[in-house]
N, C-alpha and C. Protein backbone atom coordinates (compact mmCIF):
# COMPACT_ATOMS: atom_id res chain seq x y z
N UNK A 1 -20.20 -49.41 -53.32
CA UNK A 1 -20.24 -50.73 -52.72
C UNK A 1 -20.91 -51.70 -53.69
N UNK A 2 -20.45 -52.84 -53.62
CA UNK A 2 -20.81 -53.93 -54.31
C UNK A 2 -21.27 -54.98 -53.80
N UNK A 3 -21.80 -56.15 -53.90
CA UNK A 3 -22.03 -57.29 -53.78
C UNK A 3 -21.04 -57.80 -52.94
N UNK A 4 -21.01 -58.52 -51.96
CA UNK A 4 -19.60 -59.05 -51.63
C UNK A 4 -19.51 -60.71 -52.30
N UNK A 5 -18.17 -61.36 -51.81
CA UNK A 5 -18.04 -62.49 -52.67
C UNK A 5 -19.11 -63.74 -52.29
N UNK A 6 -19.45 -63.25 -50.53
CA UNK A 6 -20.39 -64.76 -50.07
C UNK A 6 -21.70 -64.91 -50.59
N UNK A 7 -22.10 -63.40 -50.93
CA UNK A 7 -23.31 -63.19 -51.39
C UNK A 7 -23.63 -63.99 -53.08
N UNK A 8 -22.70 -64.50 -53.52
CA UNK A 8 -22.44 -65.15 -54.54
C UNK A 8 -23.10 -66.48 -54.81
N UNK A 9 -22.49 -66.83 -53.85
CA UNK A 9 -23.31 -69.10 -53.92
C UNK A 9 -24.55 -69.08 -53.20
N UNK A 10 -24.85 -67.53 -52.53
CA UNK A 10 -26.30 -67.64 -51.89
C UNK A 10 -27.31 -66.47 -52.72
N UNK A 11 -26.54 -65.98 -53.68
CA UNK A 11 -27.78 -65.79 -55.01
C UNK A 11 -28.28 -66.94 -55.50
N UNK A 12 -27.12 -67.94 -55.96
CA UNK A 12 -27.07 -68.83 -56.97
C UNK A 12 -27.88 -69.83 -56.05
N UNK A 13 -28.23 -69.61 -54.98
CA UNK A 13 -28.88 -70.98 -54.09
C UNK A 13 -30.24 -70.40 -54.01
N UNK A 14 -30.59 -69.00 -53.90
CA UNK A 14 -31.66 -68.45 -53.79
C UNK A 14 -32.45 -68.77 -54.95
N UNK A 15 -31.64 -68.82 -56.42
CA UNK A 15 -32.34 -68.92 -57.79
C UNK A 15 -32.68 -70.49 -58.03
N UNK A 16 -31.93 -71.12 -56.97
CA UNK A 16 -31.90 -72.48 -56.90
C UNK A 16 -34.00 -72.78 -56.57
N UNK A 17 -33.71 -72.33 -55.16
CA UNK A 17 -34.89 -72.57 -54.15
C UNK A 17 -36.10 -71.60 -54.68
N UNK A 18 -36.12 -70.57 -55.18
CA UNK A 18 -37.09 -70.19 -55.66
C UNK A 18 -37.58 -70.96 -56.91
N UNK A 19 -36.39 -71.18 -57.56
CA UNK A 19 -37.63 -72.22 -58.64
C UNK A 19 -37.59 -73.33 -58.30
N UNK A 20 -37.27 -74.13 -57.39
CA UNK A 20 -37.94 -75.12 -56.57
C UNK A 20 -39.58 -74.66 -55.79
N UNK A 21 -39.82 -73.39 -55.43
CA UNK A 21 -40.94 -73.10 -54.78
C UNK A 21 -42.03 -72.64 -55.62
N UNK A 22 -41.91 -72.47 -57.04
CA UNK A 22 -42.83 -71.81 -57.75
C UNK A 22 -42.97 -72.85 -58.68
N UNK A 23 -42.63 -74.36 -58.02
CA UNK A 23 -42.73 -75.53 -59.02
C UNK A 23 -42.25 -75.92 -60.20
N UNK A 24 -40.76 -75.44 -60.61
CA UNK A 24 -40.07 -75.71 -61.47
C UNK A 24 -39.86 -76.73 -61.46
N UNK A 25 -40.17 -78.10 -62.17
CA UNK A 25 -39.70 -79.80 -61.75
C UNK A 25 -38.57 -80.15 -63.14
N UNK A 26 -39.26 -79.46 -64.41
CA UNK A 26 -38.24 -79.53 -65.60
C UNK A 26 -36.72 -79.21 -65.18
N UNK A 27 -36.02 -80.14 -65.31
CA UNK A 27 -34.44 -79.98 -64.60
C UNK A 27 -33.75 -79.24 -65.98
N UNK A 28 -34.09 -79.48 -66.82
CA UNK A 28 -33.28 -78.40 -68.34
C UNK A 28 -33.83 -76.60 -67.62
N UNK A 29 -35.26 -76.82 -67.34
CA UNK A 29 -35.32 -75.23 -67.17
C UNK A 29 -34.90 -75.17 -66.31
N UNK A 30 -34.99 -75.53 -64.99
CA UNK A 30 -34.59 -75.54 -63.83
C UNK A 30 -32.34 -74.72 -63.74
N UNK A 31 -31.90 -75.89 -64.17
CA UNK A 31 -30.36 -75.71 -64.88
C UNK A 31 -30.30 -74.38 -65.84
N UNK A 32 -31.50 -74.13 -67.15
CA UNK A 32 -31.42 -72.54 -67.50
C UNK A 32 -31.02 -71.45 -66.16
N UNK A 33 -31.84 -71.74 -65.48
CA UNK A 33 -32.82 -70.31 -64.55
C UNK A 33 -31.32 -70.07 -63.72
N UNK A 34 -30.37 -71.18 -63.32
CA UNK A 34 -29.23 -71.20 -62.19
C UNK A 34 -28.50 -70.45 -63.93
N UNK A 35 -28.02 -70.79 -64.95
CA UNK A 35 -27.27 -70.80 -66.13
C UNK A 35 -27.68 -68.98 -66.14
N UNK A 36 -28.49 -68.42 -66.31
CA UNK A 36 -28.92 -67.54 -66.48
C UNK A 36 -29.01 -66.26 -65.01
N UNK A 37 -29.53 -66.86 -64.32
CA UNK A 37 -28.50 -66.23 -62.82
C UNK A 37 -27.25 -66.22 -62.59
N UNK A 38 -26.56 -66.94 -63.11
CA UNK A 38 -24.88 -66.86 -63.00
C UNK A 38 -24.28 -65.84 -64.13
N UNK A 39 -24.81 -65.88 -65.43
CA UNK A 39 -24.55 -64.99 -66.24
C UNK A 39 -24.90 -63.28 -65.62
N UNK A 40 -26.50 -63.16 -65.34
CA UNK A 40 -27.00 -61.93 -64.61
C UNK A 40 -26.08 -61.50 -63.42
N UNK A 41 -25.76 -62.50 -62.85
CA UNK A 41 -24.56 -62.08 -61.74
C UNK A 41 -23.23 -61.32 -62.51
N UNK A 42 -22.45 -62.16 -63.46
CA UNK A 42 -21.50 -61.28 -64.16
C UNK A 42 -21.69 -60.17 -65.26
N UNK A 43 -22.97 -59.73 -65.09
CA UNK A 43 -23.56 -58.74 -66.11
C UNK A 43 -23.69 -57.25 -65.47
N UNK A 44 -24.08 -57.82 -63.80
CA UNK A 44 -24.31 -56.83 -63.14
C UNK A 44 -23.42 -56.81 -61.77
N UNK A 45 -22.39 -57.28 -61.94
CA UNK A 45 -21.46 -57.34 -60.97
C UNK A 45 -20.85 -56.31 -59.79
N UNK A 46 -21.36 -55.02 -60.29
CA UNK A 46 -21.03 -53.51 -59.34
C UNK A 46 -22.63 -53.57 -58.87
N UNK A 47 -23.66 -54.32 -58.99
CA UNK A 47 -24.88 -54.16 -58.00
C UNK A 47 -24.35 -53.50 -56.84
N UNK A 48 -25.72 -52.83 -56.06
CA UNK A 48 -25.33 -52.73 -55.12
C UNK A 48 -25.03 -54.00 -53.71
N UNK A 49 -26.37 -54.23 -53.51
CA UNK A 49 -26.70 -55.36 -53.17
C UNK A 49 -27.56 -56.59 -53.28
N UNK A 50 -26.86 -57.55 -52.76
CA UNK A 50 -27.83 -58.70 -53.13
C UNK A 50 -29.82 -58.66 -53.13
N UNK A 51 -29.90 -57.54 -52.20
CA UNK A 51 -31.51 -57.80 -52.39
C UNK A 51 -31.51 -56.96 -53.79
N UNK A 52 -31.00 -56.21 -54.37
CA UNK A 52 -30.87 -55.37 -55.55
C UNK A 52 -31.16 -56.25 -56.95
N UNK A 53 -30.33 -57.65 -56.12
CA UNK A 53 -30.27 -58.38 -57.56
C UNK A 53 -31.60 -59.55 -57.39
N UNK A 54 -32.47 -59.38 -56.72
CA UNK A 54 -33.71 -60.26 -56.38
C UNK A 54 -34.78 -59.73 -57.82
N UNK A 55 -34.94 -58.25 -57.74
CA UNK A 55 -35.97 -58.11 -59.06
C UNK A 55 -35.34 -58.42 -60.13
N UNK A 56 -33.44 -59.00 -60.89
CA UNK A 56 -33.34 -59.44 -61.71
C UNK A 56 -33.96 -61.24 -61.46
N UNK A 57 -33.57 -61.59 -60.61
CA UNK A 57 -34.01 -62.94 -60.23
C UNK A 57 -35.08 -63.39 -60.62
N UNK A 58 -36.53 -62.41 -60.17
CA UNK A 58 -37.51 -62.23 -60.19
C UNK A 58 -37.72 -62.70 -62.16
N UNK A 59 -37.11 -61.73 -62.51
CA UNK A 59 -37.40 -61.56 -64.40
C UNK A 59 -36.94 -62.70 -65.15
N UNK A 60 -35.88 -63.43 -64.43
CA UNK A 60 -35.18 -64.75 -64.90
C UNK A 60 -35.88 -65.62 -65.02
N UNK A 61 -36.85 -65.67 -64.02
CA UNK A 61 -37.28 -66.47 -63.63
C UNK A 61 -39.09 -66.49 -64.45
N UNK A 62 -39.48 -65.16 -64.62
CA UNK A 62 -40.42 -65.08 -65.06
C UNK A 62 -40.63 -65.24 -66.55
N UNK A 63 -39.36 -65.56 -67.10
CA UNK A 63 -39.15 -66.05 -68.24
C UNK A 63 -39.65 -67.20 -68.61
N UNK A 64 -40.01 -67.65 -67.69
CA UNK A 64 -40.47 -69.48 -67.55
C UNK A 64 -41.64 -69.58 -66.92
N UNK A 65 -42.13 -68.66 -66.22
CA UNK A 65 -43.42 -68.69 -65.54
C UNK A 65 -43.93 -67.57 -65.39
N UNK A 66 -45.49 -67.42 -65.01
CA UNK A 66 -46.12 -66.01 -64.46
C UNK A 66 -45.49 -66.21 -62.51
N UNK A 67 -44.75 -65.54 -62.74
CA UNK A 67 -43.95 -64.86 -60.92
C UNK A 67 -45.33 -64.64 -60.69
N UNK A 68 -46.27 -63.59 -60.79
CA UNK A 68 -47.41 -62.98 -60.26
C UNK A 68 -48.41 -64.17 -59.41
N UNK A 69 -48.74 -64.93 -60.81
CA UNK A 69 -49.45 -65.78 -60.25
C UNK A 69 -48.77 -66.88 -59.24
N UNK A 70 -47.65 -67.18 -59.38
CA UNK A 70 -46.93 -68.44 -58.54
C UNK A 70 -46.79 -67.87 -56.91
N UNK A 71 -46.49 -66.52 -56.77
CA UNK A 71 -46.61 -65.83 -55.63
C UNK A 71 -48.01 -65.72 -55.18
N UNK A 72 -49.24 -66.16 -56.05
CA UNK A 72 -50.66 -65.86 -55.92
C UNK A 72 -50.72 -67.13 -55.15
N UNK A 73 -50.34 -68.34 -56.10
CA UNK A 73 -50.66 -69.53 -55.28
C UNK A 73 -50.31 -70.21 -54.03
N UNK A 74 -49.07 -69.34 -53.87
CA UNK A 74 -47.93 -69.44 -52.71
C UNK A 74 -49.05 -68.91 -51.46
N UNK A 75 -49.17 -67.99 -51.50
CA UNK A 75 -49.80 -66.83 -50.89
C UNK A 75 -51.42 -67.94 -50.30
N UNK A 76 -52.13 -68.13 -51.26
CA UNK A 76 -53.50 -69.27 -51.09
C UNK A 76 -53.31 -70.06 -50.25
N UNK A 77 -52.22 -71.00 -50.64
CA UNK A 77 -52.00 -72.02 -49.82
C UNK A 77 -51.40 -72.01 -48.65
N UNK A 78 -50.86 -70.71 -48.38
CA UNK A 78 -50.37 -70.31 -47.20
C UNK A 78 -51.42 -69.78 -46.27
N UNK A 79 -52.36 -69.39 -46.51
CA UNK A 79 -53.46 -68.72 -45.99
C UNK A 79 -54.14 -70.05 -45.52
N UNK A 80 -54.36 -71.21 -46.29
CA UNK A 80 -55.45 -72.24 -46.09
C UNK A 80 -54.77 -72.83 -45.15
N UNK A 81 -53.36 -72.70 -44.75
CA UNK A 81 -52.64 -73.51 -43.79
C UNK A 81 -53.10 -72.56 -42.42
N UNK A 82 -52.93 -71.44 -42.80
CA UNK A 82 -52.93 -70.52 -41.44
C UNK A 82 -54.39 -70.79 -41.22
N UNK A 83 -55.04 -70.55 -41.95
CA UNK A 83 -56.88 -70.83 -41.58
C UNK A 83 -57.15 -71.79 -40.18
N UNK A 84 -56.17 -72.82 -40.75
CA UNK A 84 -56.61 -74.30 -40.23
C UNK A 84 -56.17 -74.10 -38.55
C-alpha cells in the first residue's frame, strides 16, 4: 500500500502550515521547504503512509531550523496559555 492521491495536496499543505508554525516568515525558504516536499514526495512515492512521510517533513524542514527547539517553544507557549 501506498500513499493515496488526496493525501498529496494535504502533505504539501501540512509542509505549508508547519513552517508557518515554527515561524518561517522568509517566503524564498518558506517556497524551498513546499519545493523540497514536493520533490521528497516523488522520491518516496511507494511510502507507506502519509504519517510515514511526516519524519521526512520533519528533516526538510530542519534543514532551516532546530525542529527540537521550535517544538520546545511551541510546547512553552502552549503551557503559559493553559496555565492562565
Amino acid at each position: 500500500m501506498s500513499i493515496q492521491p488526496g493525501c498529496i495536496p494535504c502533505i504539501v499543505k501540512q509542509a505549508h502550515n508547519f513552517a508557518k508554525m515554527v515561524g518561517i516568515s522568509d517566503s524564498e525558504i518558506h517556497k524551498q521547504i513546499l519545493y523540497d516536499t514536493m520533490n521528497k514526495l516523488l522520491e518516496h512515492k511507494n511510502i507507506k503512509t502519509a504519517p510515514h512521510f511526516s519524519i521526512i517533513l520533519q528533516s526538510i524542514i530542519g534543514k532551516y531550523i532546530n525542529v527540537t527547539k521550535a517544538y520546545h517553544e511551541i510546547k512553552q507557549k502552549n503551557l503559559k496559555i493553559a496555565m492562565k
